[in-house]
Protein backbone atom coordinates (compact mmCIF):
# COMPACT_ATOMS: atom_id res chain seq x y z
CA UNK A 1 -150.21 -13.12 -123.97
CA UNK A 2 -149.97 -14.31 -120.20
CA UNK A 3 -147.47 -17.45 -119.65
CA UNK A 4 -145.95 -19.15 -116.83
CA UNK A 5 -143.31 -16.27 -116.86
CA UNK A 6 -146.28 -13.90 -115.84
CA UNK A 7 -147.29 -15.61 -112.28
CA UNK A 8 -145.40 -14.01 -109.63
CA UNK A 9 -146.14 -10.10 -111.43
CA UNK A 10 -149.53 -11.59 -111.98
CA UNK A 11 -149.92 -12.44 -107.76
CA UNK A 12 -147.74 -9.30 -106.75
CA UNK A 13 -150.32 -7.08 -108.60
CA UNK A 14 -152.87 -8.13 -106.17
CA UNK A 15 -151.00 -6.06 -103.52
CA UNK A 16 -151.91 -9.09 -101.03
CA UNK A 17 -149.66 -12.02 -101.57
CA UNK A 18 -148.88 -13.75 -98.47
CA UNK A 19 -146.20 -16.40 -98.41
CA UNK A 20 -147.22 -20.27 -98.58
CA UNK A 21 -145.54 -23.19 -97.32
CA UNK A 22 -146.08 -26.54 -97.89
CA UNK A 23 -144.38 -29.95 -97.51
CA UNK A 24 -141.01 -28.14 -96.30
CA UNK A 25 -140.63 -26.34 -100.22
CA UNK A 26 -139.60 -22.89 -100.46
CA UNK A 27 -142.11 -20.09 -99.88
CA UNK A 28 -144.04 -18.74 -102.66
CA UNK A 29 -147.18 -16.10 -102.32
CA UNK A 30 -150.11 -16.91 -102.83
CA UNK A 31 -153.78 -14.81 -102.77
CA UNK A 32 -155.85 -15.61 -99.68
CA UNK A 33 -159.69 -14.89 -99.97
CA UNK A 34 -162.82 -15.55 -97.98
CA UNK A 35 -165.55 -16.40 -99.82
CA UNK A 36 -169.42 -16.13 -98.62
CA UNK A 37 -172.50 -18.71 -99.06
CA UNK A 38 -175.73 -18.32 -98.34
CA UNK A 39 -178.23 -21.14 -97.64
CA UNK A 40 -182.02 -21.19 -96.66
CA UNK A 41 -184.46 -23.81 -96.65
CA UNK A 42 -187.95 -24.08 -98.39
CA UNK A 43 -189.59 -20.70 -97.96
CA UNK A 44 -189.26 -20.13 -94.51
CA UNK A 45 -187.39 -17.45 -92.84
CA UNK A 46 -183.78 -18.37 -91.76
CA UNK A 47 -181.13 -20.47 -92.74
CA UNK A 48 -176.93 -20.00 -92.70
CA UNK A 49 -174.40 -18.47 -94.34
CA UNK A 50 -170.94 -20.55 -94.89
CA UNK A 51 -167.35 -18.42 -95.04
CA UNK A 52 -165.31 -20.71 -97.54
CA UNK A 53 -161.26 -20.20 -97.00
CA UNK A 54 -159.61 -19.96 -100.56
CA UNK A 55 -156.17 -19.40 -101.08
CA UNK A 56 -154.73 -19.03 -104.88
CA UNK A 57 -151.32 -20.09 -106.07
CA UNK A 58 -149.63 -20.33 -109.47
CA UNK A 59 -150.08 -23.99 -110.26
CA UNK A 60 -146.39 -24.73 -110.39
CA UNK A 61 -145.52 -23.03 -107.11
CA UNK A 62 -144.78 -26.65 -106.01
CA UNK A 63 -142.99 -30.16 -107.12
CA UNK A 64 -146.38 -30.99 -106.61
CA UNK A 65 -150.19 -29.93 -106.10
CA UNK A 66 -151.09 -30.27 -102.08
CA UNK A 67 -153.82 -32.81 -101.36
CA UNK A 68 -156.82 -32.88 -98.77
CA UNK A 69 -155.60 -32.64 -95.28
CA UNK A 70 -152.04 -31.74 -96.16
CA UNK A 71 -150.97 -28.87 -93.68
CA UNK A 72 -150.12 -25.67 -95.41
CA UNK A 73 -148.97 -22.51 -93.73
CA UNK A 74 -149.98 -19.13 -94.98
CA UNK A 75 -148.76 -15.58 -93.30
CA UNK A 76 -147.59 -17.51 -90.83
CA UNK A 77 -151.02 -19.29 -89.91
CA UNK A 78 -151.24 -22.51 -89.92
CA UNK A 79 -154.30 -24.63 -92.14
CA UNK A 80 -155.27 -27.81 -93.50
CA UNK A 81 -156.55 -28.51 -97.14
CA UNK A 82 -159.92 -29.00 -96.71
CA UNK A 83 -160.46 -29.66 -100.82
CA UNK A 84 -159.74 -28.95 -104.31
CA UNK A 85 -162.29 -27.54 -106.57
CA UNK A 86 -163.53 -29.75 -108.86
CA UNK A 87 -162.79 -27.19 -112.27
CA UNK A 88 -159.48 -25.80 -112.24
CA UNK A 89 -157.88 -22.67 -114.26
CA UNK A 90 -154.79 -24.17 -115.98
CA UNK A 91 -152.28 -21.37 -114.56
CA UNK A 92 -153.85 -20.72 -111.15
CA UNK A 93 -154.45 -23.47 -108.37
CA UNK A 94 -157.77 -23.21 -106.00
CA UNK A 95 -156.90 -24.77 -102.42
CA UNK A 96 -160.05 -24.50 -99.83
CA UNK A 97 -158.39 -24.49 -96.26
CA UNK A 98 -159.34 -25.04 -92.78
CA UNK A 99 -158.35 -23.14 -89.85
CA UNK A 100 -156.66 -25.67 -87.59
C-alpha cells in the first residue's frame, strides 16, 4: 500500500526530481513537466498550441500549499504560481507555474 512514508522514493524513482523552494522552507524535489494543448477554431485551418508548466510535489512538502502568484524556485529557476488545478490527487500536489 503507498502512504505518506512512500513520497520522496515515490519522486526519486522518477530519476528527475529537482529541488523546490518556497516561502524560505527547506528544499524538497519535486517533478517538473511541460505539458502540450492544442486549440483550433471552427473548421478552418490553424489555430495554437499552449505549453502548460506543471511541477509535482508530495502534498506535505510544505507547512502549507503555495497559492497563485506565490514565487517558487525550482532547479534554481525562478517562477510564479500561475494556478492550482481544480481536482487534486490526495498524496501529490499539481502547481501550474510561470516563467518570470
Amino acid at each position: 500500500m503507498f502512504g505518506d512514508s512512500d513520497l520522496s522514493v515515490f519522486f526519486a524513482d522518477f530519476g528527475k526530481e529537482s529541488p523546490v523552494i518556497w516561502n524560505n522552507e527547506p528544499a524538497v524535489n519535486g517533478i517538473l513537466d511541460t505539458s502540450s494543448d492544442v486549440f483550433s477554431h471552427g473548421g478552418g485551418p490553424g489555430g495554437f498550441e499552449r505549453n502548460t508548466i506543471v511541477l509535482h510535489i508530495p502534498y506535505n512538502a510544505f507547512t502549507a500549499t503555495p497559492k497563485p502568484l506565490d514565487p517558487i524556485t525550482v532547479g534554481g529557476v525562478s517562477y510564479t504560481v500561475h494556478s492550482l488545478p481544480e481536482s487534486r490527487d490526495m498524496q501529490v500536489t499539481e502547481l501550474y507555474l510561470k516563467r518570470v
